[in-house]
Protein backbone atom coordinates (compact mmCIF):
# COMPACT_ATOMS: atom_id res chain seq x y z
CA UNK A 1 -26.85 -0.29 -0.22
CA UNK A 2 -25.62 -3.84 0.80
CA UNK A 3 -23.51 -3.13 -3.08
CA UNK A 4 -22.04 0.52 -1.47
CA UNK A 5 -21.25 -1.25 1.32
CA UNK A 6 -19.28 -3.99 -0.50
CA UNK A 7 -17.48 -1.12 -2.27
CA UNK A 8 -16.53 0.56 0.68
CA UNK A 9 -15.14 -2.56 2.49
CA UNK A 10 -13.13 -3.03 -1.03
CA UNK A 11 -11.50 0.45 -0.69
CA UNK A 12 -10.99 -0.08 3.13
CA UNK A 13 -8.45 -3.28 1.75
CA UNK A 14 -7.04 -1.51 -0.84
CA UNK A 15 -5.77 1.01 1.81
CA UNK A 16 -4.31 -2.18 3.82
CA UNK A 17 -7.28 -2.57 6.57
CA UNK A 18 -7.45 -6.26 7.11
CA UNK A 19 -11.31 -7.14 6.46
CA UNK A 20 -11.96 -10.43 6.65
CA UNK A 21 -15.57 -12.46 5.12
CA UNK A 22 -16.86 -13.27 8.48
CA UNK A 23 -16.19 -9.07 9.63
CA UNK A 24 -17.52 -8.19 6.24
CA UNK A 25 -21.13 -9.71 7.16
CA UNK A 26 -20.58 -8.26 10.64
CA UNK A 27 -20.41 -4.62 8.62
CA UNK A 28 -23.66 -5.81 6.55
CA UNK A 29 -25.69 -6.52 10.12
CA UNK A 30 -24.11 -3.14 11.89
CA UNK A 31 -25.65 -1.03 8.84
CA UNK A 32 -28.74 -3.01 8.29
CA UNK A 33 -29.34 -2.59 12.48
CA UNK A 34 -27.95 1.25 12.45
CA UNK A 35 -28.98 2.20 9.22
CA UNK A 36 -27.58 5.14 6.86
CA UNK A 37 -29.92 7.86 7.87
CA UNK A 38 -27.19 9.02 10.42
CA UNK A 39 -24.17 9.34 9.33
CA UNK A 40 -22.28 9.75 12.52
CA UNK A 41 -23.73 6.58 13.97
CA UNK A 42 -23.05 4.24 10.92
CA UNK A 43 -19.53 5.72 11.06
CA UNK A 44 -19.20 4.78 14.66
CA UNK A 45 -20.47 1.62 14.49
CA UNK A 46 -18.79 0.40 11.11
CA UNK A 47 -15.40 1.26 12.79
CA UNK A 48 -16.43 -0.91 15.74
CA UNK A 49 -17.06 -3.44 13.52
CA UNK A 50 -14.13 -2.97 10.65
CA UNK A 51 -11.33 -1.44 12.26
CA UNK A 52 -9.28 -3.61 15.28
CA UNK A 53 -5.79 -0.81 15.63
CA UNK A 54 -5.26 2.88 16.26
CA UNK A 55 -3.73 2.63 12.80
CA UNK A 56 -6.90 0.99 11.28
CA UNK A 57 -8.78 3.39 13.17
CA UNK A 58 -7.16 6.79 11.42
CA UNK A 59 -7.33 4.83 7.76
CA UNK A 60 -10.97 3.97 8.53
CA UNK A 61 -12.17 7.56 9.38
CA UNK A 62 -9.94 9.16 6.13
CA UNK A 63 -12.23 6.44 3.87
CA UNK A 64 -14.89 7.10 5.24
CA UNK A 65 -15.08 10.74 5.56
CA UNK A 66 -14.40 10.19 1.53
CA UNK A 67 -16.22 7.80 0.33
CA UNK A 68 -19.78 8.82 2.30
CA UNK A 69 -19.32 12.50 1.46
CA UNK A 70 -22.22 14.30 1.94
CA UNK A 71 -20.80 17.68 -0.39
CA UNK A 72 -23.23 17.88 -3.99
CA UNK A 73 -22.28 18.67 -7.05
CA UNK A 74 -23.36 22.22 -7.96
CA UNK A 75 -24.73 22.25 -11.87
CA UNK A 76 -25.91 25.78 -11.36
CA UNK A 77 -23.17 27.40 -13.38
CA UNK A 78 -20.38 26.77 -15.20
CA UNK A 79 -16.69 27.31 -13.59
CA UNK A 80 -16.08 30.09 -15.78
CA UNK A 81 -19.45 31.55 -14.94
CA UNK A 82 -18.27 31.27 -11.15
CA UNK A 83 -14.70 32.80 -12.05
CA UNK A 84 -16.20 35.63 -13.45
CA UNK A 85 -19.03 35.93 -10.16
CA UNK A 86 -15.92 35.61 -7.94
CA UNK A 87 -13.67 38.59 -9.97
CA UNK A 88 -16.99 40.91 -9.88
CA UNK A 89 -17.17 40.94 -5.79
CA UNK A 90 -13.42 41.12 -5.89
CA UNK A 91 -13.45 44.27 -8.35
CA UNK A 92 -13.84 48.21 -6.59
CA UNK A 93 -17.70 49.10 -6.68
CA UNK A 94 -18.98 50.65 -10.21
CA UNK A 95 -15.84 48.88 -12.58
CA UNK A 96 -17.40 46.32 -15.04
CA UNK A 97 -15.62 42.91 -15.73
CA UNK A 98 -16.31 41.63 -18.69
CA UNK A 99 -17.58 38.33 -19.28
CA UNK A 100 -16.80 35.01 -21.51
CA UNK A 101 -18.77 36.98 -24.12
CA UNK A 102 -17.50 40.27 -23.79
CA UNK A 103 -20.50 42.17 -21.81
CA UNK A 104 -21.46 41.81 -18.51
CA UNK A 105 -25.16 40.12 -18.38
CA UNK A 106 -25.80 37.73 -16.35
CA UNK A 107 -25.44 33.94 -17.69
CA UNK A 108 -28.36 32.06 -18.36
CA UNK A 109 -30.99 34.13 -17.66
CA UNK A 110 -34.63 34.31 -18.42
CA UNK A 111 -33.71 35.35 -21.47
CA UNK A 112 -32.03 32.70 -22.69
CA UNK A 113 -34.88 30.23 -21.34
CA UNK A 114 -37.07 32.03 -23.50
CA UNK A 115 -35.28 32.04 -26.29
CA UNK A 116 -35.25 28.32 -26.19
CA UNK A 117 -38.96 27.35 -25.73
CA UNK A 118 -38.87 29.97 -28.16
CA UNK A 119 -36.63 28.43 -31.18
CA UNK A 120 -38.37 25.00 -29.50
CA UNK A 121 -41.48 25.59 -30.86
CA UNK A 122 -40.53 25.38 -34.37
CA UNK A 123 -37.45 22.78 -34.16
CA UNK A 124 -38.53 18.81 -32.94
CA UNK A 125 -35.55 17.57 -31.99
CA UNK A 126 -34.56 20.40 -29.64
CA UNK A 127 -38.24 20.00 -28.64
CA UNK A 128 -37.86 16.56 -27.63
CA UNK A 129 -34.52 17.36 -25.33
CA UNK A 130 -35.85 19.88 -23.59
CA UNK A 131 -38.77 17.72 -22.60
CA UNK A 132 -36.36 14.72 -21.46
CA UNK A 133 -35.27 14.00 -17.61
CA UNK A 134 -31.51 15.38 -17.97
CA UNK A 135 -32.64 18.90 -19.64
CA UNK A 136 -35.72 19.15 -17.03
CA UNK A 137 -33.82 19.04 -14.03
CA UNK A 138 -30.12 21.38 -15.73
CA UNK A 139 -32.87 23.82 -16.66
CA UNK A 140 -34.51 23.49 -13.19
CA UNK A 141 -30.94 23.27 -11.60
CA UNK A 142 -32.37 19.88 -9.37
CA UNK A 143 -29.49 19.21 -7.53
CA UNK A 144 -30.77 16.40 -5.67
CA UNK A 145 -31.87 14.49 -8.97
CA UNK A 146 -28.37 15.42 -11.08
CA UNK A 147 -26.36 14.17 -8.01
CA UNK A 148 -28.38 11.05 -8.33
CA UNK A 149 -28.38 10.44 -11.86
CA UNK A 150 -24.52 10.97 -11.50
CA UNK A 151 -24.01 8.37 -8.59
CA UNK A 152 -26.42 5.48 -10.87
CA UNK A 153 -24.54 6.74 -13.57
CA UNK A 154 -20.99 5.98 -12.00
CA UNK A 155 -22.30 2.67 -10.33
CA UNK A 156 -23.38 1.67 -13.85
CA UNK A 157 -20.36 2.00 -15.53
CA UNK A 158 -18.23 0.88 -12.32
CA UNK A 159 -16.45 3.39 -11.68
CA UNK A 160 -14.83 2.15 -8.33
CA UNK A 161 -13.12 -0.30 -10.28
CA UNK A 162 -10.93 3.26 -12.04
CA UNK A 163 -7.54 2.51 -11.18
CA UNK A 164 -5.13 4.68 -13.88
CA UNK A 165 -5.21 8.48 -14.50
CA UNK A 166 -5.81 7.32 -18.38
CA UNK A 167 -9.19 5.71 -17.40
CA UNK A 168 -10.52 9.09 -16.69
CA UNK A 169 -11.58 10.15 -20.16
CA UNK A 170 -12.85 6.67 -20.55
CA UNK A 171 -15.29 6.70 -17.76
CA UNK A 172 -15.95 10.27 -18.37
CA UNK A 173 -17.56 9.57 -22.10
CA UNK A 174 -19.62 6.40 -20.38
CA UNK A 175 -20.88 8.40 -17.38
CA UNK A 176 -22.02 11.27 -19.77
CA UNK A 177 -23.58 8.38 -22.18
CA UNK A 178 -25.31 6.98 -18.92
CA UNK A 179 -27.01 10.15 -18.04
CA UNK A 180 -28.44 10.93 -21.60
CA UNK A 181 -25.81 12.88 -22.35
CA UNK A 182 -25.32 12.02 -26.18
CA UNK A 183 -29.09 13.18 -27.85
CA UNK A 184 -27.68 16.54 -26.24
CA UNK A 185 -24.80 16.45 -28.43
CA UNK A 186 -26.88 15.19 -31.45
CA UNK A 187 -28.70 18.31 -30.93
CA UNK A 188 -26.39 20.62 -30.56
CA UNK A 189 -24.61 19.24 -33.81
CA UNK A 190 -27.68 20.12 -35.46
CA UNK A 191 -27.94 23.91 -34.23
CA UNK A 192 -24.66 24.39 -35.12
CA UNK A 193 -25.09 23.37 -39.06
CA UNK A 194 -28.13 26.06 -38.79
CA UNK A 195 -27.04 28.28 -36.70
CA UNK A 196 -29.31 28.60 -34.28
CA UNK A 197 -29.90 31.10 -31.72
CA UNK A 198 -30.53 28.74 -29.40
CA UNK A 199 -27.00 27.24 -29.50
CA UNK A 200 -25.41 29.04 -26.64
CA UNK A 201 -27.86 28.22 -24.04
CA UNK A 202 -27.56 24.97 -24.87
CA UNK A 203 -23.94 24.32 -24.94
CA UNK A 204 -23.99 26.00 -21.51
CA UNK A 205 -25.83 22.97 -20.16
CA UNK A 206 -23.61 20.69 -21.89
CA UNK A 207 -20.46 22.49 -20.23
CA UNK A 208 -22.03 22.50 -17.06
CA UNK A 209 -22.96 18.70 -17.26
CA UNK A 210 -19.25 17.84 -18.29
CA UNK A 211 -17.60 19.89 -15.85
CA UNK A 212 -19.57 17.98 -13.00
CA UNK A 213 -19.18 14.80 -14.73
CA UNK A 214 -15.36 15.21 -14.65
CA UNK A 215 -15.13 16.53 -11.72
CA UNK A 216 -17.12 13.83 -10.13
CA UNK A 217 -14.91 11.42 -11.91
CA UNK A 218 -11.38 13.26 -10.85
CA UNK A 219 -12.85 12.70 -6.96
CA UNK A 220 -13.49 8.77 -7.33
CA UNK A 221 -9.90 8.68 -9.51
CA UNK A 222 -8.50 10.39 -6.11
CA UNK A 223 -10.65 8.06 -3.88
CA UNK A 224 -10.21 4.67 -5.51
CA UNK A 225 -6.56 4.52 -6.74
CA UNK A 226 -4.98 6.21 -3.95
CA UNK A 227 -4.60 2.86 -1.95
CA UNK A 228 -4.23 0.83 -5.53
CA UNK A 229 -1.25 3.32 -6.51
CA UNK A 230 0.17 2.83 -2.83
CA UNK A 231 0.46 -0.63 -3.36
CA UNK A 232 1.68 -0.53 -6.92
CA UNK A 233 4.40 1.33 -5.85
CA UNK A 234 5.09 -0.87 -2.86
CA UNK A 235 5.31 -3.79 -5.21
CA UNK A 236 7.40 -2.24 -8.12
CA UNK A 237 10.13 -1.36 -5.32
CA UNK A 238 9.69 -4.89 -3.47
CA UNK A 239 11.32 -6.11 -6.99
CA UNK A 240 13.26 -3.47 -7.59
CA UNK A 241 17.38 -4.00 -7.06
CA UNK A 242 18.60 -2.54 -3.43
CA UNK A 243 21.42 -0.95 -5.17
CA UNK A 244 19.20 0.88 -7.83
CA UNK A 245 16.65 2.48 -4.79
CA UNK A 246 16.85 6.36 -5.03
CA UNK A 247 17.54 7.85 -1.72
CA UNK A 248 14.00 9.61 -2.21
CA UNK A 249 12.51 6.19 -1.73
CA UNK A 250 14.55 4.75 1.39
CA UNK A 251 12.08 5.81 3.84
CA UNK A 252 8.90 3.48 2.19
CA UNK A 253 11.34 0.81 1.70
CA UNK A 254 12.60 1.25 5.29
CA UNK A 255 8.41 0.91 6.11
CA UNK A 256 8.20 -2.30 4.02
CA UNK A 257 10.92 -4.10 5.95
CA UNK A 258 8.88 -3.58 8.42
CA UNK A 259 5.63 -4.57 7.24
CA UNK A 260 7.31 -7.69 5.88
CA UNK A 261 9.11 -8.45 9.10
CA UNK A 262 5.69 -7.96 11.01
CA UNK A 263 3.86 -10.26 8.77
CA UNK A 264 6.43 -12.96 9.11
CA UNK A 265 6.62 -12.50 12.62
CA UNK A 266 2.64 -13.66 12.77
CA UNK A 267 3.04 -16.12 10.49
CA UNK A 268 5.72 -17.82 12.72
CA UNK A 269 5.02 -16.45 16.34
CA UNK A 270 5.59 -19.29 18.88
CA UNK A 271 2.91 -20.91 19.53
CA UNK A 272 2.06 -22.68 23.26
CA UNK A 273 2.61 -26.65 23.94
CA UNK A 274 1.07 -28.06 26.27
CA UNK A 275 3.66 -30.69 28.18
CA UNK A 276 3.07 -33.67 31.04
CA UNK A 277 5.42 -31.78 33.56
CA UNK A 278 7.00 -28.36 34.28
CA UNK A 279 5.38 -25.38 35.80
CA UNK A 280 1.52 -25.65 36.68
CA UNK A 281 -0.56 -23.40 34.09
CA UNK A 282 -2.88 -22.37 36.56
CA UNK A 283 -4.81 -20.04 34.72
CA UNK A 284 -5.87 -22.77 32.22
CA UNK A 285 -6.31 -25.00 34.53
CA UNK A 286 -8.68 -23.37 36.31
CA UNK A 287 -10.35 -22.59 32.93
CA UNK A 288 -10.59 -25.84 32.31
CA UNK A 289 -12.42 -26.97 35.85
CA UNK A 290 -14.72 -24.42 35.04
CA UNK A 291 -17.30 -27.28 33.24
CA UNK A 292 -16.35 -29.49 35.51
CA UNK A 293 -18.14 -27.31 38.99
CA UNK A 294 -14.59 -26.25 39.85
CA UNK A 295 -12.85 -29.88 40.00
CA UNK A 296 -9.32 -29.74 39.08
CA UNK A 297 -9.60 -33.14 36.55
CA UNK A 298 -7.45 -31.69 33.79
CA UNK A 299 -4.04 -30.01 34.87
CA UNK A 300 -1.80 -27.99 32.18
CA UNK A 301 1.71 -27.36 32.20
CA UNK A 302 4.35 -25.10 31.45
CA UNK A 303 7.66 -25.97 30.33
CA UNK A 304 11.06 -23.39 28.96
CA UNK A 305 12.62 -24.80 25.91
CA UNK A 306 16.23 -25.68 26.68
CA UNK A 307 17.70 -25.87 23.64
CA UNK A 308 18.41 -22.78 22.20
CA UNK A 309 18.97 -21.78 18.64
CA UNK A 310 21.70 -18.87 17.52
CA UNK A 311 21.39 -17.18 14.32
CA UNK A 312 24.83 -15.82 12.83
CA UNK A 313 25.17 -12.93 9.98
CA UNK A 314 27.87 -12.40 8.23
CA UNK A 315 27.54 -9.55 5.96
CA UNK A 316 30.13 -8.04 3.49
CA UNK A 317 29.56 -4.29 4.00
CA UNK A 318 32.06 -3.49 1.24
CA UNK A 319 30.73 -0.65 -1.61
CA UNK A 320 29.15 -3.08 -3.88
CA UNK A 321 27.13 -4.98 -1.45
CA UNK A 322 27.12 -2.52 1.61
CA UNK A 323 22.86 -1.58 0.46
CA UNK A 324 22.20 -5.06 0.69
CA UNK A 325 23.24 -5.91 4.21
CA UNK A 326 21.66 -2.81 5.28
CA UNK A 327 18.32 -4.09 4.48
CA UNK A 328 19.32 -7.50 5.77
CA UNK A 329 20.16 -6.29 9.00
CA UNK A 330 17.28 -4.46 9.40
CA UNK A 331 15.13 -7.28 8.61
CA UNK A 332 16.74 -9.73 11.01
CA UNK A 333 16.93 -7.13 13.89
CA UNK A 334 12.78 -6.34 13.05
CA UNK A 335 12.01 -10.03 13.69
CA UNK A 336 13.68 -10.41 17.80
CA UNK A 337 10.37 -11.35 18.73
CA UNK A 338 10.42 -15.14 16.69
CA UNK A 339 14.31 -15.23 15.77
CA UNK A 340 16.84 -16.59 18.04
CA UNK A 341 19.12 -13.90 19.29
CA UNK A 342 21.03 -12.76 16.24
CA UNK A 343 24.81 -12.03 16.74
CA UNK A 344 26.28 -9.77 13.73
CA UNK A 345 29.63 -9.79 11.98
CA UNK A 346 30.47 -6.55 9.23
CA UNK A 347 33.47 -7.32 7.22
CA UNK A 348 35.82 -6.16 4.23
CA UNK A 349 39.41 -6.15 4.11
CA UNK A 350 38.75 -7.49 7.72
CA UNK A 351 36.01 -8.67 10.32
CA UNK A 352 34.58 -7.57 13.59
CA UNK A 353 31.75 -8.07 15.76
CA UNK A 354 28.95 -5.31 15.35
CA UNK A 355 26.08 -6.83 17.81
CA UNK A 356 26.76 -4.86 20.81
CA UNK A 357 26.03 -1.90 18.56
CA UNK A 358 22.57 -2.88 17.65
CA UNK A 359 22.58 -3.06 21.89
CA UNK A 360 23.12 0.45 21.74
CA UNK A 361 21.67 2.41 18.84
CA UNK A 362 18.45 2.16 17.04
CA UNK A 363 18.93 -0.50 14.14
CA UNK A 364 19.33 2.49 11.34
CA UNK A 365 21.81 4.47 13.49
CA UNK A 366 23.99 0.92 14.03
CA UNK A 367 23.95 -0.28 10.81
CA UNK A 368 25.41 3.83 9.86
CA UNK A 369 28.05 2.95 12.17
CA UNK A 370 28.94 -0.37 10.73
CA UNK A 371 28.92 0.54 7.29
CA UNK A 372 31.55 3.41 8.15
CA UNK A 373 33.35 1.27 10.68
CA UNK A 374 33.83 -1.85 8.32
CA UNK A 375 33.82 -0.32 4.79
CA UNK A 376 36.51 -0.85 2.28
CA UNK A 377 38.44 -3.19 0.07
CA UNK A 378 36.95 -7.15 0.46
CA UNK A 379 39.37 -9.94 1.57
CA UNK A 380 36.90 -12.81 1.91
CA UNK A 381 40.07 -14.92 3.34
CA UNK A 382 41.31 -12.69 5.97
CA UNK A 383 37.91 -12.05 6.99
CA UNK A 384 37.31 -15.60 7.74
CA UNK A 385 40.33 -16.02 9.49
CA UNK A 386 38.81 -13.12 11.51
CA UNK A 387 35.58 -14.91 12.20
CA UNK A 388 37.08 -18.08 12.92
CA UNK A 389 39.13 -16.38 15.91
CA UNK A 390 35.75 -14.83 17.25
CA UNK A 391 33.01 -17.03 17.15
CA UNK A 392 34.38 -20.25 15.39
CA UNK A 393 34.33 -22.04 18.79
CA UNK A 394 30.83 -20.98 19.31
CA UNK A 395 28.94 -22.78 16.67
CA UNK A 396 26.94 -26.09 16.73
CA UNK A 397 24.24 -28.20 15.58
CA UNK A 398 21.84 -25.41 16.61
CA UNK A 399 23.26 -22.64 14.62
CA UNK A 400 22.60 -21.17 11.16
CA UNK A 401 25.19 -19.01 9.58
CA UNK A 402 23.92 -16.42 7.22
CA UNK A 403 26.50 -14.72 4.71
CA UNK A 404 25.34 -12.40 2.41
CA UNK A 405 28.00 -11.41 -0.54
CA UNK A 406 28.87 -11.08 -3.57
CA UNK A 407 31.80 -13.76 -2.82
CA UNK A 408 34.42 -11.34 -5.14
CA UNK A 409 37.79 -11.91 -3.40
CA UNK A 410 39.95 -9.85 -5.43
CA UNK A 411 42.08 -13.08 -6.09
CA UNK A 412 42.99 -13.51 -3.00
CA UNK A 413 42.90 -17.11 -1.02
CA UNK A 414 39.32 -17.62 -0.14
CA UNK A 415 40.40 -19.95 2.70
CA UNK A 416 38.19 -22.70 2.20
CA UNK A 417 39.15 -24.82 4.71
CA UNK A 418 37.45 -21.81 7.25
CA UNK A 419 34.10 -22.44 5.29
CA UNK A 420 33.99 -26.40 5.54
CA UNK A 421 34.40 -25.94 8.30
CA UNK A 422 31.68 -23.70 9.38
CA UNK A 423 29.57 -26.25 7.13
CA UNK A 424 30.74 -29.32 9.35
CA UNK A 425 29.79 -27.61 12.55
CA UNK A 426 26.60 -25.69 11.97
CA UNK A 427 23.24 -26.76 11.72
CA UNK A 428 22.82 -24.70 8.35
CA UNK A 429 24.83 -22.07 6.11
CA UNK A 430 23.18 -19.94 3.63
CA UNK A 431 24.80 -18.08 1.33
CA UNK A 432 22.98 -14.95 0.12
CA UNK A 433 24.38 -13.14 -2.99
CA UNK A 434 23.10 -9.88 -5.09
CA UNK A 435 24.64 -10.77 -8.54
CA UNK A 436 23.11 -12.63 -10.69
CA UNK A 437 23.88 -16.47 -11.04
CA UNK A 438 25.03 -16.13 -14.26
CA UNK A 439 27.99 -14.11 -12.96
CA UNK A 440 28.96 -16.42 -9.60
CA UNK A 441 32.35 -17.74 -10.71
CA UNK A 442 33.32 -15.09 -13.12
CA UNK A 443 36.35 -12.91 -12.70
CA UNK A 444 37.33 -13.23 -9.54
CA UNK A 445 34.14 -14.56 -7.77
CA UNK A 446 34.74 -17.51 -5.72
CA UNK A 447 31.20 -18.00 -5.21
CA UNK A 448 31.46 -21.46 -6.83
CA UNK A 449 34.04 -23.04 -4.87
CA UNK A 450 32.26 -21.72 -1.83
CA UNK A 451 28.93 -23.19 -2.85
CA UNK A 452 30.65 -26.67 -1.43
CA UNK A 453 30.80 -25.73 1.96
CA UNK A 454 27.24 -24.17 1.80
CA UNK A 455 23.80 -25.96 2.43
CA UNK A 456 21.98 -23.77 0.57
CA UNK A 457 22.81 -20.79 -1.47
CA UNK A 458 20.45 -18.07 -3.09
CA UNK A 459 20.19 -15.09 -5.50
CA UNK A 460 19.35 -12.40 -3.67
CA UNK A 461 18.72 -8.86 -4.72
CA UNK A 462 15.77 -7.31 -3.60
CA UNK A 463 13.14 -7.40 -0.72
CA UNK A 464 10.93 -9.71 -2.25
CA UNK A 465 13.49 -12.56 -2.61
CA UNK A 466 14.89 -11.42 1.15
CA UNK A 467 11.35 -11.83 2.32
CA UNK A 468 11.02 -15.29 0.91
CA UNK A 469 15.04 -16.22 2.38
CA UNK A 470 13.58 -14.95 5.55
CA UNK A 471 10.67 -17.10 5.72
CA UNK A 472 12.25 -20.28 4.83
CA UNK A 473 15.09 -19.15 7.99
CA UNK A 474 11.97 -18.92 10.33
CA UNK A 475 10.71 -22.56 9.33
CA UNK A 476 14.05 -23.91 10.50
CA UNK A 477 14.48 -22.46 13.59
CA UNK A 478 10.51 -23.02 14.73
């Protein structure tokens, strides 16, 4: 059970439930204390154990409620068999239905038991199945032992580890091998060369014991790559260009920014100092006296930072680049808890100041409104000129200027002289540009006269290598 519950706690982080080692044994004592005879009160107390947000909380019970489902497999019939049952109540009273063979007995009847001890008594090998485990209990319809022999069968082959729709056939055929499954085919290979009577009883066991098999398979497929896929697909459009994102998709990638700006935010949350003067800490002090009967001998401080870093972004919101600011926008505007207050500039034939809009509207709403306000033709010299009038003035060794473009000026001046001096004044300028490196300079890119007046410039294209600009930003300004 310890091995279920190792599987379970596997699916829990493939559907993004933080588990660490230390909460995993925690899980282990909770079911070995609780047990798994009620299923309620291992639920309860696995999620007290497991799950630490409302959000865990909701992905927890949807596992669960899958992965210990109590439902059997029913391997009394066949799903034709059951089709049929299902059109006879449905028919008016006295109209026959015809079955799979044409008449309208009832499948698998005494009859047909009879007729195989019958044609058993003078054939061994159909002798021999009928007397093994897997025939015993189809032929007995023993539920409880099929349902086990599928669940050994499935941990034997691994079937948690089923990841791809193809795998399905794959650990189909091994789950079927598991359970005994192939000296049934063997025989009814055999019965078919003589044509035995005996044939059609038998191959109504087999189709009963593949339709459960596959079925049981299909559920643990559904189960197991759900959270895989999720995360597959999360990955594939983390690398995948801005520009080339189907509008179908914006709504996960909106989610990822988000994920990825949460995630950085831990990683570089601000984290207490304790100082010789300021503001007494009480609370800590007193926490601290506590060993001590109450005597004050250790006293903690609080003290504000002065110095205070500004973050400047300069995006180019023209049509070529105008999907990659969007997502840059929305990163920097998802991390206000650990950035320094960001102050925006949208530009393309000319400049202006968008952060009073981000004031005002939710961050997808503003950057709508910036895009239409600032969209058109890109004159990387006039809007420099622009920016130099508006916040020029307002930058020091504490700042760090972020541009993101794709530095194409449309031969006009690129005013150079604007950008060294940015670079003289700030504390750090990086450059940010979707094409490829191979194309900075080309036509009329002046991305490589720029790259002089920049301390650091980048390739980027998608959310993985925004992610990874975005990290290194948050290092600086700890």
């Amino acid at each position: 059970m310890q091995s279920h519950l190792v599987s379970f706690i596997r699916l829990l982080r493939s559907h993004d439930v933080r588990v660490s080692p230390a909460e995993t044994l925690d899980a282990m004592a909770v079911a070995a204390t609780l047990g798994y005879a009620q299923r309620e009160r291992l639920r309860d107390g696995l999620a007290a154990a497991l799950a630490k947000t409302p959000q865990e909380e909701a992905l927890f019970q949807h596992c669960f409620n899958r992965f210990f489902d109590r439902s059997l497999s029913d391997f009394a019939s066949t799903r034709e068999e059951r089709d049929t049952a299902a059109n006879e109540q449905d028919a008016p009273a006295g109209t026959p239905v015809a079955s799979a063979e044409g008449g309208t007995e009832e499948f698998g009847g005494a009859g047909a038991e009879s007729l195989l001890d019958a044609t058993a008594a003078s054939d061994a090998a159909l002798s021999e199945l009928l007397a093994s485990p897997l025939l015993q209990q189809l032929r007995n319809n023993d539920s409880t032992a099929l349902n086990l022999a599928l669940g050994e069968a499935a941990a034997g082959v691994g079937l948690s580890q089923i990841r791809m729709f193809t795998q399905k056939g794959q650990f189909t055929r091994r789950m079927l091998d598991a359970m005994g499954e192939e000296q049934l085919r063997r025989t009814l290979a055999a019965l078919e060369q003589s044509q035995s009577p005996a044939l059609e009883p038998l191959r109504r066991y087999r189709d009963i014991l593949r339709e459960q098999v596959r079925d049981y398979v299909e559920r643990q497929y559904l189960l197991q790559a759900e959270g895989q896929n999720a995360r597959f697909m999360d990955n594939l459009l983390s690398h995948t260009r801005l520009s080339n994102l189907e509008h179908r998709y914006l709504h996960r990638v909106h989610e990822l920014v988000r994920q990825m700006a949460r995630k950085l935010a831990e990683r570089h949350a601000r984290k207490q100092r304790s100082y010789r003067r300021g503001r007494l800490d009480m609370g800590r002090t007193l926490r601290r006296g506590i060993a001590n009967d109450g005597i004050l001998f250790h006293t903690h401080w609080k003290r504000v930072r002065k110095q205070k870093p500004q973050l400047l972004a300069i995006c180019d919101v023209s049509g070529s680049v105008a999907a990659y600011a969007k997502f840059l926008l929305l990163f920097l505007y998802s991390l206000q808890d650990v950035l320094p207050k960001v102050r925006s500039f949208a530009f393309s034939s000319h400049l202006g100041e968008v952060s009073e809009l981000f004031d005002q509207y939710p961050v997808d709403k503003a950057i709508e409104l910036v895009n239409w306000r600032y969209g058109g033709a890109t004159d990387y010299g006039k809007s420099l000129q622009d920016f130099a009038r508006l916040a020029l003035d307002d930058i020091n060794s504490n700042t760090t200027v972020i541009i993101l473009g794709d530095a194409r000026n449309n031969n006009s001046d690129p005013q150079l002289d604007i950008m060294r001096s940015i670079y003289q004044r700030s504390r750090r300028v990086i450059w940010l540009n979707p094409e490829s490196r191979r194309a900075w300079g080309t036509g009329d890119s002046e991305m490589l006269r720029y790259l002089s007046a920049c301390h650091f410039a980048a390739e980027c294209n998608n959310l993985t290598q925004l992610e990874r600009v975005v990290d290194q930003l948050l290092k600086i300004n700890r």
